[in-house]
C-alpha atoms as a PDB file:
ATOM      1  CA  UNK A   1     -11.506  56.721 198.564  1.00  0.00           C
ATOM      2  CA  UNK A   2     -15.187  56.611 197.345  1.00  0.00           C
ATOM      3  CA  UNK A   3     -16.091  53.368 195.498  1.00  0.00           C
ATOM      4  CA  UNK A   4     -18.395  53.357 193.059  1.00  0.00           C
ATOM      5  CA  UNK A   5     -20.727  50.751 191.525  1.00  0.00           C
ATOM      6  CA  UNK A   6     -21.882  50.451 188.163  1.00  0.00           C
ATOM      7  CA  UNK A   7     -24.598  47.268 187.756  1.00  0.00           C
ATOM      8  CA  UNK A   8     -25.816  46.308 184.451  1.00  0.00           C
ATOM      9  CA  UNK A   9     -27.790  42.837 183.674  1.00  0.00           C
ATOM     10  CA  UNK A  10     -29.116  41.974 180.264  1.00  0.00           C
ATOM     11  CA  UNK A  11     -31.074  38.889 178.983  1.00  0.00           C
ATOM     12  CA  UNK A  12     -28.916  37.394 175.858  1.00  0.00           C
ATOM     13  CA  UNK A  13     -30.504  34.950 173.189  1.00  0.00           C
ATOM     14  CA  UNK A  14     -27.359  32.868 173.047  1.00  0.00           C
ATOM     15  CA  UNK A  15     -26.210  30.007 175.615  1.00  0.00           C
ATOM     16  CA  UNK A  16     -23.730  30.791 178.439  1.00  0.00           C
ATOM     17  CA  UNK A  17     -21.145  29.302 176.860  1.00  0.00           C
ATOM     18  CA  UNK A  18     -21.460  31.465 173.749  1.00  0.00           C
ATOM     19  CA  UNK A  19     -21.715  34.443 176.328  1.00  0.00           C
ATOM     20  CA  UNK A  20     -18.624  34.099 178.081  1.00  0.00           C
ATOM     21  CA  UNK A  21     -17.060  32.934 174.869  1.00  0.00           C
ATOM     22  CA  UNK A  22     -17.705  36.551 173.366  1.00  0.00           C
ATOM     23  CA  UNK A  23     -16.889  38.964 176.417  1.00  0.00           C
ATOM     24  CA  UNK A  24     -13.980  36.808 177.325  1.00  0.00           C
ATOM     25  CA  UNK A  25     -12.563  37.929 173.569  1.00  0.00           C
ATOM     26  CA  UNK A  26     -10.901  40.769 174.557  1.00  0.00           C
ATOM     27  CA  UNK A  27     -10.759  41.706 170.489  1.00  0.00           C
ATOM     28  CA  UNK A  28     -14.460  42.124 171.131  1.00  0.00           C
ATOM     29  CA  UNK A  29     -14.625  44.938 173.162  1.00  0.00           C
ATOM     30  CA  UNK A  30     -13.278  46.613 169.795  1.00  0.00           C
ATOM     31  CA  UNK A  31     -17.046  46.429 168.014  1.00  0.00           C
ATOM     32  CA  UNK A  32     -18.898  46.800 171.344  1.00  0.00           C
ATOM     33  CA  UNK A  33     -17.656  49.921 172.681  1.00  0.00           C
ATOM     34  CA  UNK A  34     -18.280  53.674 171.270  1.00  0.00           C
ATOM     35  CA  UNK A  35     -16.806  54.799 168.369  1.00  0.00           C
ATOM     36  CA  UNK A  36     -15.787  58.272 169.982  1.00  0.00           C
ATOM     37  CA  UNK A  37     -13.570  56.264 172.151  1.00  0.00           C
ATOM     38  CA  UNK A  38     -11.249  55.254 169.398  1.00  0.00           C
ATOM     39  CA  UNK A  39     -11.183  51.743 171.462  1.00  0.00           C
ATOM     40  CA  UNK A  40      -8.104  49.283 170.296  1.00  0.00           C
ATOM     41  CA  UNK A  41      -6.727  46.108 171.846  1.00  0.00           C
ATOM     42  CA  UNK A  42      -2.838  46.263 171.817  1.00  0.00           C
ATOM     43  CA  UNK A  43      -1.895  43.073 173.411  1.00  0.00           C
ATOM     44  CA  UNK A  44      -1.232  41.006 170.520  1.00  0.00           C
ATOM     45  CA  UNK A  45      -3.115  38.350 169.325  1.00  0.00           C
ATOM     46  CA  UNK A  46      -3.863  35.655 170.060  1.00  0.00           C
ATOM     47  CA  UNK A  47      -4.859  36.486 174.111  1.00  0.00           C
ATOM     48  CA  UNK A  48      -5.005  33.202 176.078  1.00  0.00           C
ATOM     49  CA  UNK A  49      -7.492  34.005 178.925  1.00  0.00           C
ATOM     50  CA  UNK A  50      -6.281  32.410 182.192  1.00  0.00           C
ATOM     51  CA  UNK A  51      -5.859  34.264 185.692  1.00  0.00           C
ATOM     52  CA  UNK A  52      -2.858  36.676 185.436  1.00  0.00           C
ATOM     53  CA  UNK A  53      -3.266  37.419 181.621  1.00  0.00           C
ATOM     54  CA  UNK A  54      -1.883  41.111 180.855  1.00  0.00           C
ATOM     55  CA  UNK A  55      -3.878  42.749 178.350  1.00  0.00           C
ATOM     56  CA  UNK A  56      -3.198  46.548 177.291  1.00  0.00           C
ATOM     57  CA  UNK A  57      -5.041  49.046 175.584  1.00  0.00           C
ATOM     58  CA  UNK A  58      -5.275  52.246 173.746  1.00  0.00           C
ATOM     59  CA  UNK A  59      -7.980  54.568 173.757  1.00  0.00           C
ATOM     60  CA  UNK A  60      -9.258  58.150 173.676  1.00  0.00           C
ATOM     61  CA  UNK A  61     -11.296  59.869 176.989  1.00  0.00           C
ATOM     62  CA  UNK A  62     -12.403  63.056 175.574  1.00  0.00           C
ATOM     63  CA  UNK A  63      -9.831  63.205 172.656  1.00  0.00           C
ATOM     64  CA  UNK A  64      -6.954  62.550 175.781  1.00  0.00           C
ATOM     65  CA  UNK A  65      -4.980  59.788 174.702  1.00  0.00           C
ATOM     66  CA  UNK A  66      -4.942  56.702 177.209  1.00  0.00           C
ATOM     67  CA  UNK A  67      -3.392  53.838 177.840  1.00  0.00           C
ATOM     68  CA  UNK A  68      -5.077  51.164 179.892  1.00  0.00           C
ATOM     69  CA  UNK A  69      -3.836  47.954 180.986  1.00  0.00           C
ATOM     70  CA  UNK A  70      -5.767  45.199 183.016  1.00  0.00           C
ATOM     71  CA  UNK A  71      -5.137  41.920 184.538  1.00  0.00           C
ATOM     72  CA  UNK A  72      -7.234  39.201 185.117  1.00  0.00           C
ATOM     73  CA  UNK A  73      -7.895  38.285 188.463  1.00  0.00           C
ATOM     74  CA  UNK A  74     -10.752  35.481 188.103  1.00  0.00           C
ATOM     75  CA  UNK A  75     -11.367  32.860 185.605  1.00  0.00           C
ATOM     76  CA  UNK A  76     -14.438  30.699 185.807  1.00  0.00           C
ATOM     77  CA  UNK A  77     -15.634  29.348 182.328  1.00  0.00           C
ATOM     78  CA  UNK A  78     -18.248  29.814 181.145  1.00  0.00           C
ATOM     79  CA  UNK A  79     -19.751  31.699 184.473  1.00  0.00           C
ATOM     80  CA  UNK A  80     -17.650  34.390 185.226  1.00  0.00           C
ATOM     81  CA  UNK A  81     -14.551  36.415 185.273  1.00  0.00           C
ATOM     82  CA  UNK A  82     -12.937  39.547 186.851  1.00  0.00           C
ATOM     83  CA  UNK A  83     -10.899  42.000 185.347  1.00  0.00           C
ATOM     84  CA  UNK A  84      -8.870  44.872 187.227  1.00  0.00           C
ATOM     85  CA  UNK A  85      -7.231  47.736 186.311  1.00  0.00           C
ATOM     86  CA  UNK A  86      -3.119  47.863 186.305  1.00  0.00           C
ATOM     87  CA  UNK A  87      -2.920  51.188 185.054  1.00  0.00           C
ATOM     88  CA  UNK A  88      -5.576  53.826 183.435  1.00  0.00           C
ATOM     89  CA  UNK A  89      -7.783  56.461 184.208  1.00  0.00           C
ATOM     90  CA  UNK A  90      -9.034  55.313 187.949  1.00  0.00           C
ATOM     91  CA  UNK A  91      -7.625  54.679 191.013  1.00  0.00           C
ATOM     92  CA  UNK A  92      -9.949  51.381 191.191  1.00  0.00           C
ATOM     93  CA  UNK A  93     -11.803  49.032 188.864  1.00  0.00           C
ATOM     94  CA  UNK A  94     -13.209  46.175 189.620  1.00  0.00           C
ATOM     95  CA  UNK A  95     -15.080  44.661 186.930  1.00  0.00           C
ATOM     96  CA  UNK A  96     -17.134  41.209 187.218  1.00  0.00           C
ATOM     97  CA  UNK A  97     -18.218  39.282 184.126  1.00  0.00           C
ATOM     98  CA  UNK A  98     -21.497  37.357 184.867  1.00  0.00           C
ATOM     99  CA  UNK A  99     -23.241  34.635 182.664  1.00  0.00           C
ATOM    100  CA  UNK A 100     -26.298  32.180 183.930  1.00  0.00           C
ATOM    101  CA  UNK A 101     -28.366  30.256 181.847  1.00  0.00           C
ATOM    102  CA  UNK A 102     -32.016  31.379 181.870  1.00  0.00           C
ATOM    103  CA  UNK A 103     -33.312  28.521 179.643  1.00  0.00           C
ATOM    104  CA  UNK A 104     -34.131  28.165 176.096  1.00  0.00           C
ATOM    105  CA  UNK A 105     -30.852  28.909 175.341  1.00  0.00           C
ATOM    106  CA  UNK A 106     -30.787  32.073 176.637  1.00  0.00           C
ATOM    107  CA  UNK A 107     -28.283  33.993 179.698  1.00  0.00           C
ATOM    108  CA  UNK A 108     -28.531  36.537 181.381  1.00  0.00           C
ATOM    109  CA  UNK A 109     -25.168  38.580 181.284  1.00  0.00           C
ATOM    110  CA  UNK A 110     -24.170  40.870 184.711  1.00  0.00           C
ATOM    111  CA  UNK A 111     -21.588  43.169 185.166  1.00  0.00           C
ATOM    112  CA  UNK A 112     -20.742  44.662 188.203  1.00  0.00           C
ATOM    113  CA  UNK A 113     -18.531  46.984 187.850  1.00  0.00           C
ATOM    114  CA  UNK A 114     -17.085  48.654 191.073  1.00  0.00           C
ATOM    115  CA  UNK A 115     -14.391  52.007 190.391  1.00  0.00           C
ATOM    116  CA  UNK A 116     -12.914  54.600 191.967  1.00  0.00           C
ATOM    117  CA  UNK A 117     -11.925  58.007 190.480  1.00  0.00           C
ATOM    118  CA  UNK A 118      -9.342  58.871 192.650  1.00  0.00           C
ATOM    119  CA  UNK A 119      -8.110  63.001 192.915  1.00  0.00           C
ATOM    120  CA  UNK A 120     -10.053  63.503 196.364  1.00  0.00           C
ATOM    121  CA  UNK A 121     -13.184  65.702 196.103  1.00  0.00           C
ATOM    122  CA  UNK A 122     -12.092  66.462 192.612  1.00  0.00           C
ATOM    123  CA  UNK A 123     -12.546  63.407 191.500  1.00  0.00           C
ATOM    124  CA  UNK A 124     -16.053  63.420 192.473  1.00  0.00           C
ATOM    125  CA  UNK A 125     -17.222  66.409 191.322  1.00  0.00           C
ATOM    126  CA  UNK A 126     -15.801  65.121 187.925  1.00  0.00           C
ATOM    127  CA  UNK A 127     -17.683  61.380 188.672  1.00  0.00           C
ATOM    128  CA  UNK A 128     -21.173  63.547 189.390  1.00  0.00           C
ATOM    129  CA  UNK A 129     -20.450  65.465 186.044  1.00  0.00           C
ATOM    130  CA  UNK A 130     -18.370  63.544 183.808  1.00  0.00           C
ATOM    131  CA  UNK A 131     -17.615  60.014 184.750  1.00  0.00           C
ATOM    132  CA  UNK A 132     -21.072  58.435 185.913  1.00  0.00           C
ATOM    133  CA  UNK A 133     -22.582  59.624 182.671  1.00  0.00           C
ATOM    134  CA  UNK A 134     -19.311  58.397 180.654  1.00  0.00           C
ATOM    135  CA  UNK A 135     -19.588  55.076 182.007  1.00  0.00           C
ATOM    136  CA  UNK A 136     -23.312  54.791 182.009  1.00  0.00           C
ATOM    137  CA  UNK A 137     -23.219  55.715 178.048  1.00  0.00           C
ATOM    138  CA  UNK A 138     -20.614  53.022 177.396  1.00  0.00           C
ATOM    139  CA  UNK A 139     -22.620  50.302 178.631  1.00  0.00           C
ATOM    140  CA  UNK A 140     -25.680  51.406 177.030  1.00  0.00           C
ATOM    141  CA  UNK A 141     -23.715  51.103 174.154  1.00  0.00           C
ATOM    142  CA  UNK A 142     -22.314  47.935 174.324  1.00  0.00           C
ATOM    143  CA  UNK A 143     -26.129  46.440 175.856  1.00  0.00           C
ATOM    144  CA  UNK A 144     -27.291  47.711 172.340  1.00  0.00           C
ATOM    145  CA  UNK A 145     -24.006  46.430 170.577  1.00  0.00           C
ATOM    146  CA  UNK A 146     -24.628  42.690 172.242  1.00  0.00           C
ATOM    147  CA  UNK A 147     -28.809  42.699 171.449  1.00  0.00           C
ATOM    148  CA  UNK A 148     -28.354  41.490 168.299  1.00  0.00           C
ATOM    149  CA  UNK A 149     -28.824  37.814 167.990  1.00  0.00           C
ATOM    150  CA  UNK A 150     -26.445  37.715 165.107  1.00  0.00           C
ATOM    151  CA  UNK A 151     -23.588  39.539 167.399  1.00  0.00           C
ATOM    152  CA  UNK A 152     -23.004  36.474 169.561  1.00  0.00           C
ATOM    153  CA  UNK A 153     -21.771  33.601 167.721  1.00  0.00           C
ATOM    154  CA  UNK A 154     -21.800  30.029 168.325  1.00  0.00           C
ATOM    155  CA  UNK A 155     -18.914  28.122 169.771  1.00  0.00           C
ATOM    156  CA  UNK A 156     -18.351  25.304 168.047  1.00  0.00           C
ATOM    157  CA  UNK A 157     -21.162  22.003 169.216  1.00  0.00           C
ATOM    158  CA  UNK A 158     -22.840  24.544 171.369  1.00  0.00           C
ATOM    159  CA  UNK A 159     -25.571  24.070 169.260  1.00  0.00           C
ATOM    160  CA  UNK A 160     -27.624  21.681 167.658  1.00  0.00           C
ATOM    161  CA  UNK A 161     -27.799  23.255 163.892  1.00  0.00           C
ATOM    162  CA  UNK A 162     -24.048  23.741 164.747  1.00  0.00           C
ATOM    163  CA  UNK A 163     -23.604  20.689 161.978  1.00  0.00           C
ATOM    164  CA  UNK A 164     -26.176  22.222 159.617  1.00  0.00           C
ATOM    165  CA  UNK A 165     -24.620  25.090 158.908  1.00  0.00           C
END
């Protein structure tokens, strides 16, 4: 089995709580992910995050229909979680949520994500040519999706013009 790692960190202008408030939405991942991928929640709502919460999904890898369903392993509001894959496309994934304050009411959001393609040396022929680059593109999307100050809401008193809204 060859494990991958896929690292991203990104400087957010919203609070950690606001952070972890948004990623740990899993009807987020909706607006932050590609279009191509034809990305939908189906766990109904609402999702109560806790360690052990079941949440499935539908989506498209290359116009092939997938399902993908993913349990939480870690829950640490608002610093991190951990989300793993049930079933879906890899053998293995791994992925750690990440928040820290970096003052001024800013975080800085990591992911760590560490996966697994499975099929042998097929599989990584198809992570050099396909699956790296996949994966890569899909966070660069999101990291563009999330820069937005007006993306990231805030929770409610996480803020001090909270009230003057």
């Amino acid at each position: 089995m060859a494990i991958h790692t896929l690292r991203r960190e990104q400087i957010l202008d919203a609070p950690p709580q606001d952070v972890f408030a948004f990623f740990a939405d899993a009807r987020n991942l909706e607006s932050i992910t590609p279009p191509l991928l034809r990305f939908h929640v189906v766990t109904p709502a609402p999702i109560e995050m806790a360690v052990g919460t079941f949440i499935q999904y539908r989506l498209r890898l290359h116009g092939v229909p997938i399902r993908w369903d993913t349990l939480i392993q870690a829950w640490e509001p608002p610093h991190r979680f951990v989300d793993v894959q049930v079933r879906g496309p890899y053998r293995l994934w791994h992925h750690t949520h990440e928040v820290e304050p970096t003052g001024g009411g800013r975080s800085v959001m990591r992911d760590t994500v560490r996966y697994d393609v499975g099929f042998g040396p097929l599989g990584e022929v198809a992570h050099r040519l396909v699956v790296r680059r996949d994966l890569e593109a899909i966070f660069d999307y999101r990291g563009a999706a999330v820069a937005s100050p007006s993306k990231i809401s805030p929770t409610p008193g996480s803020s001090p013009s909270e009230s003057a809204r």
